[in-house]
N, C-alpha and C. Protein backbone atom coordinates (compact mmCIF):
# COMPACT_ATOMS: atom_id res chain seq x y z
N UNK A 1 22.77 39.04 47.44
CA UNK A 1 22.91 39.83 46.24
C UNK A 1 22.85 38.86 45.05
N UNK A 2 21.44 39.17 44.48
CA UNK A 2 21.71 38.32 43.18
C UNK A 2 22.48 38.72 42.10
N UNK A 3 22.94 37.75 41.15
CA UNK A 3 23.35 38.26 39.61
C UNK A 3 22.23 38.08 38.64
N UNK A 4 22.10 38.89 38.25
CA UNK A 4 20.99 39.04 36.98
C UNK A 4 21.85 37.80 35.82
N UNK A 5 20.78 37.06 35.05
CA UNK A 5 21.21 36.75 34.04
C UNK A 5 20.51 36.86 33.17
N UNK A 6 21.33 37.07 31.81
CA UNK A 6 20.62 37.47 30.71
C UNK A 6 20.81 35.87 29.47
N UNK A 7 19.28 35.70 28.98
CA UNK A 7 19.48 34.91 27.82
C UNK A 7 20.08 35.50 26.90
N UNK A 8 21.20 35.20 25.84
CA UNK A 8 21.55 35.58 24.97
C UNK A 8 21.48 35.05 23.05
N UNK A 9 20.71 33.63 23.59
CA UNK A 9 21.15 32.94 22.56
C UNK A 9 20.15 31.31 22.49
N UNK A 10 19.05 31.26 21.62
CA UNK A 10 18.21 29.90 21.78
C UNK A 10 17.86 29.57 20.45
N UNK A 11 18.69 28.08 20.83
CA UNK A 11 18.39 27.07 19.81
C UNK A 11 17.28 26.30 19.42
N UNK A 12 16.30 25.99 18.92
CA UNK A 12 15.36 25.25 18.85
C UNK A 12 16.05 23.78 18.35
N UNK A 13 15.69 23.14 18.51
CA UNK A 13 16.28 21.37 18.09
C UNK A 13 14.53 21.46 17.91
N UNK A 14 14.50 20.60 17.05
CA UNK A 14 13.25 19.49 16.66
C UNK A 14 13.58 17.82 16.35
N UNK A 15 12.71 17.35 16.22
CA UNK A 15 12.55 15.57 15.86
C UNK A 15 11.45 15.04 15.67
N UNK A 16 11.35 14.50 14.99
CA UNK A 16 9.57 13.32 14.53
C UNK A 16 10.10 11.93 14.68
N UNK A 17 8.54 11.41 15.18
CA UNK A 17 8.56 10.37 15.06
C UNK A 17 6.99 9.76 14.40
N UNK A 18 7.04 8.03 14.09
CA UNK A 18 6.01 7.85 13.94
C UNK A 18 5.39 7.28 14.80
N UNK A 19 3.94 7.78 14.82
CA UNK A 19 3.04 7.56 16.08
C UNK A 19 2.39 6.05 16.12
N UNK A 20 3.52 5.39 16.45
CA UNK A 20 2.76 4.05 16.20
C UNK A 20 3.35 3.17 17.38
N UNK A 21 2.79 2.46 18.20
CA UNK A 21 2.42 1.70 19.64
C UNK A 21 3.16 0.83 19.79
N UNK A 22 4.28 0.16 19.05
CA UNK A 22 4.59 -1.07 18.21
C UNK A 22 6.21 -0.81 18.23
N UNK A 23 6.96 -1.88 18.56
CA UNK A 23 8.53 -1.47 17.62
C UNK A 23 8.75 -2.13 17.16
N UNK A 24 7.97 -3.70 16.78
CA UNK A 24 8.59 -4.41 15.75
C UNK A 24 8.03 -4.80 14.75
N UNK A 25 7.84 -4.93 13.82
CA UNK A 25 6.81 -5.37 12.84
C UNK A 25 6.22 -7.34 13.20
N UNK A 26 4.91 -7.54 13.63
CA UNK A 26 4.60 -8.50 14.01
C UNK A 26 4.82 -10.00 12.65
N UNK A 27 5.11 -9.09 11.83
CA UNK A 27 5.29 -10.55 10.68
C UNK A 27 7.35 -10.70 10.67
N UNK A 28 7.68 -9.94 10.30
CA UNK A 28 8.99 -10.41 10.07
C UNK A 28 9.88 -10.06 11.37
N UNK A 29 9.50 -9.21 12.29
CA UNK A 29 10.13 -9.34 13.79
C UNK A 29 11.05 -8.03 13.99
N UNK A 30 11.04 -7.28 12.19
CA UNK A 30 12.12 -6.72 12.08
C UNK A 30 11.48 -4.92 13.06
N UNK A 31 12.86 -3.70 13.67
CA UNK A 31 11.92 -2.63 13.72
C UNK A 31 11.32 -2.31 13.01
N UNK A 32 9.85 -1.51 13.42
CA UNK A 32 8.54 -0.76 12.52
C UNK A 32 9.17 0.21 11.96
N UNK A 33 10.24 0.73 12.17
CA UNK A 33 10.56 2.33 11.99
C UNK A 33 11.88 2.09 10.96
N UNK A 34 12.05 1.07 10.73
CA UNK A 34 12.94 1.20 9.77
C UNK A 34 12.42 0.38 8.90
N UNK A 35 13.36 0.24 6.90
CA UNK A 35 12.95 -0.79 6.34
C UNK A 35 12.47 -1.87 6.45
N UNK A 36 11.85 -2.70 6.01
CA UNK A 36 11.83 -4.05 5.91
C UNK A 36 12.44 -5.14 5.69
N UNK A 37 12.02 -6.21 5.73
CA UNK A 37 13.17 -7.41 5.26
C UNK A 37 13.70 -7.11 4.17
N UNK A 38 12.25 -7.23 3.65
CA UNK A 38 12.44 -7.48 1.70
C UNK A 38 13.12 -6.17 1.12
N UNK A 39 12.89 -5.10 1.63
CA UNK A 39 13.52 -4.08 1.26
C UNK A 39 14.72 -4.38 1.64
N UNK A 40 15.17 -4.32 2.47
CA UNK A 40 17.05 -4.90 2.91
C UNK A 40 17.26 -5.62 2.14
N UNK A 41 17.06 -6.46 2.23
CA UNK A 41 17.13 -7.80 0.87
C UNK A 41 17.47 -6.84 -0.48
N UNK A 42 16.44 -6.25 -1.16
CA UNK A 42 16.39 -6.14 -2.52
C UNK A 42 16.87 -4.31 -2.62
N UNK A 43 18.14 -3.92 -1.08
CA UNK A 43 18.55 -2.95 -1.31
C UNK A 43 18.14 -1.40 -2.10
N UNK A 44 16.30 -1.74 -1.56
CA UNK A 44 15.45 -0.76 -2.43
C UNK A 44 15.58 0.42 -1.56
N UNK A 45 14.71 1.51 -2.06
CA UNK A 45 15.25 2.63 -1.34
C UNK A 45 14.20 3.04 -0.61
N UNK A 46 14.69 3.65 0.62
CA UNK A 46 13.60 3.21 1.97
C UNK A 46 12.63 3.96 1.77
N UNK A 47 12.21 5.25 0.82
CA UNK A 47 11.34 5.91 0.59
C UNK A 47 10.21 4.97 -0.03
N UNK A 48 10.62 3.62 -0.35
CA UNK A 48 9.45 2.92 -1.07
C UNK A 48 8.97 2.12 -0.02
N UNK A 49 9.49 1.76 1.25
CA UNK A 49 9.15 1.19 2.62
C UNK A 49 8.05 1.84 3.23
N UNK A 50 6.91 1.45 3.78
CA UNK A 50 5.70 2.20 4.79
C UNK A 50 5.18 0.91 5.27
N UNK A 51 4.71 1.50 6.40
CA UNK A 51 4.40 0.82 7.30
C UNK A 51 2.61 1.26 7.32
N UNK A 52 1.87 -0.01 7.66
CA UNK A 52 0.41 -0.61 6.88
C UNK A 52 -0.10 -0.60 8.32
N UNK A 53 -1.21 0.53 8.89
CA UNK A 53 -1.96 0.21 9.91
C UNK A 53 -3.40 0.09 9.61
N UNK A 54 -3.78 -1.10 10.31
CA UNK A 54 -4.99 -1.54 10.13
C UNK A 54 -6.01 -0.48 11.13
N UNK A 55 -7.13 -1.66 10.63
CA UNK A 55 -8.70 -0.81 11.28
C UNK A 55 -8.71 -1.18 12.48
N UNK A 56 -7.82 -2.34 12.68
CA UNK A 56 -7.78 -2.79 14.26
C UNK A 56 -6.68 -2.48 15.19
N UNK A 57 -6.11 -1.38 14.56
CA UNK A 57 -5.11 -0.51 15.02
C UNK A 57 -3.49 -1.26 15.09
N UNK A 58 -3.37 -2.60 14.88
CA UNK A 58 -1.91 -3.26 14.31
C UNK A 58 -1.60 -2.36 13.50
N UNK A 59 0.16 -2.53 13.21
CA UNK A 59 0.92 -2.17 12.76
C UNK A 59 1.70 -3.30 12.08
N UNK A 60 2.42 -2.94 10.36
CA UNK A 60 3.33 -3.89 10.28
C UNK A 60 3.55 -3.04 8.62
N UNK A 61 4.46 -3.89 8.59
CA UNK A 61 5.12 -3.06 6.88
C UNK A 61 4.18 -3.51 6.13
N UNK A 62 4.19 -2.55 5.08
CA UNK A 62 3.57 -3.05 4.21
C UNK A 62 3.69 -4.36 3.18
N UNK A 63 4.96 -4.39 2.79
CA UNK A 63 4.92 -5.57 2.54
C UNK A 63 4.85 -7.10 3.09
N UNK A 64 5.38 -6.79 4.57
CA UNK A 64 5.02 -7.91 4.94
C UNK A 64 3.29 -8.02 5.33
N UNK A 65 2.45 -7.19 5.65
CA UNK A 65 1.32 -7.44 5.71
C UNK A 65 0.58 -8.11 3.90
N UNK A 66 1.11 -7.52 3.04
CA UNK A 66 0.78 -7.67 1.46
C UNK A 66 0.77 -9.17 1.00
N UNK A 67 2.42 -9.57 2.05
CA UNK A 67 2.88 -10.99 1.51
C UNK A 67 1.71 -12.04 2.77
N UNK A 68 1.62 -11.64 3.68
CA UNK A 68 0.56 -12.52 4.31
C UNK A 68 -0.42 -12.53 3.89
N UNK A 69 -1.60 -11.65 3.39
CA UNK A 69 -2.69 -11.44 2.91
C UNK A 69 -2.66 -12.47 1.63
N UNK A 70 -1.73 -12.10 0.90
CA UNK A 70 -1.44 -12.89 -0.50
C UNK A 70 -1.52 -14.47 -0.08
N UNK A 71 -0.34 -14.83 0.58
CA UNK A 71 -0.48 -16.03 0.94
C UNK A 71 -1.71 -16.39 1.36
N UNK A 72 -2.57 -16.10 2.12
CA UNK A 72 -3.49 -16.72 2.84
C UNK A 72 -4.47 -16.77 2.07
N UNK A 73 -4.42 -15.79 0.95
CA UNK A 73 -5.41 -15.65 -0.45
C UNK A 73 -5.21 -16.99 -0.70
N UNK A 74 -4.18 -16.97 -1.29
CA UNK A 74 -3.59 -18.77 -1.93
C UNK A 74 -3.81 -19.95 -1.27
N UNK A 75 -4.23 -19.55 -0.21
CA UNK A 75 -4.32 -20.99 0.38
C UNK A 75 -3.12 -21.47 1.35
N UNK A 76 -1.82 -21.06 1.14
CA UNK A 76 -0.65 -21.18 1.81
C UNK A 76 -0.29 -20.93 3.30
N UNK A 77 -1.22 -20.30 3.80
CA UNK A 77 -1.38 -19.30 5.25
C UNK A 77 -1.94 -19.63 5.95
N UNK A 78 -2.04 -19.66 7.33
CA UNK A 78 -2.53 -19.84 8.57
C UNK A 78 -3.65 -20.55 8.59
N UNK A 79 -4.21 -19.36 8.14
CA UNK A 79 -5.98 -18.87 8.76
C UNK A 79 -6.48 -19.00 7.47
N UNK A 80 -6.21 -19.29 5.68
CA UNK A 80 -6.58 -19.34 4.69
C UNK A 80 -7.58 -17.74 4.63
N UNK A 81 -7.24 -16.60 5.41
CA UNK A 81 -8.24 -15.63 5.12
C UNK A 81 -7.31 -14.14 5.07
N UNK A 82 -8.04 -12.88 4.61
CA UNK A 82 -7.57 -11.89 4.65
C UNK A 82 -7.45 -11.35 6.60
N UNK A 83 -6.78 -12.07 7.75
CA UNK A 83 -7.05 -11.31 9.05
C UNK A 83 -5.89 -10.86 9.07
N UNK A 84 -5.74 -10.38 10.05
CA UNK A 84 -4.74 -9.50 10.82
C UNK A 84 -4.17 -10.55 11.60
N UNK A 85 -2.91 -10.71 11.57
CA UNK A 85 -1.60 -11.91 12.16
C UNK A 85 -2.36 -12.00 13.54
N UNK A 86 -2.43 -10.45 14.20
CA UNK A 86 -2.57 -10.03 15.38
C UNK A 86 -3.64 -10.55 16.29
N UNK A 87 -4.36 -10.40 15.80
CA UNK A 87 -5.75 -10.36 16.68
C UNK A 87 -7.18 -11.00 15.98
N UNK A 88 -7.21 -11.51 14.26
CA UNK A 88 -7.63 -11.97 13.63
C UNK A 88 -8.64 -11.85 13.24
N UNK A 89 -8.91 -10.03 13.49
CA UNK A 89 -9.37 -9.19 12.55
C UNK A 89 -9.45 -9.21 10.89
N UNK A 90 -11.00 -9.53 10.33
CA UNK A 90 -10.61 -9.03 9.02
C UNK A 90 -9.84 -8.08 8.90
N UNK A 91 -8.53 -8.11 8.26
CA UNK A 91 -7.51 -6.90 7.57
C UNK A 91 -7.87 -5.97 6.96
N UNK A 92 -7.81 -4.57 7.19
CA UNK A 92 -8.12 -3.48 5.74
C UNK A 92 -7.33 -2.32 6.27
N UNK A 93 -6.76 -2.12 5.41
CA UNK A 93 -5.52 -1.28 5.88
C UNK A 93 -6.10 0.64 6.40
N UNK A 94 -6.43 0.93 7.32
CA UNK A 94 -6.71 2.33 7.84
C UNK A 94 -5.91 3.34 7.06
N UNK A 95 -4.65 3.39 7.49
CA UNK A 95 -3.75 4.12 7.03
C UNK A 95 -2.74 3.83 6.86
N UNK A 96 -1.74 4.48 6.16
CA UNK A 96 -0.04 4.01 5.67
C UNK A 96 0.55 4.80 6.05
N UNK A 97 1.61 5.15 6.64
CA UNK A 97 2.85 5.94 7.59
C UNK A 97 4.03 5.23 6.57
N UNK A 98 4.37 6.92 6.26
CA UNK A 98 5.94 6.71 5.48
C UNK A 98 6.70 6.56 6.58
N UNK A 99 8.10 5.62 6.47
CA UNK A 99 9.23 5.71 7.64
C UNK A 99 10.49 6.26 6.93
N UNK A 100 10.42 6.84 5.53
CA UNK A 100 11.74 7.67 5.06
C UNK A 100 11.81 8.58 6.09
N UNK A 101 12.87 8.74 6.15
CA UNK A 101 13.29 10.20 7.47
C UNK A 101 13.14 11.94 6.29
């Protein structure tokens, strides 16, 4: 003899995330999904934080990809060129992913 049961009551829960392959940012080490150094540092507000994916599908904040590019502009950097830390791809940024929640 079964008991019938009846639903009475459904919650939906949701959550996002960002779709990105990666959990740490390859320049400063820090997670992809949260601020940055420099942002921690200069206690800015995380809505100004995004994370910089290239054409070669890397991931990394934007500023730290900004401050490597820069440097390597200058002469100060690695590879003296615009690549990708990663794989040493000319750099050009595909798309930008906000990480404000």
């Amino acid at each position: 003899c079964a008991l019938p049961i009846y639903l009475t009551k459904v919650e939906m829960v949701g959550s996002w995330t960002i779709s990105i392959n990666t959990d740490n940012c390859g320049i400063c080490k820090a997670d992809i999904k949260v601020t940055c150094i420099e942002c921690v540092a200069a206690e800015a507000d995380a809505s100004n934080c995004t994370v910089a994916e290239g054409n070669c599908g890397h991931h990394f904040h934007t500023h730290c990809i900004s401050r490597w590019t820069n440097s390597n502009r200058n002469g100060g950097g690695h590879n003296n060129s615009n690549n990708c830390p990663s794989c040493q791809q000319p750099w050009e940024t595909a798309k930008v992913h906000s990480i404000a929640a």
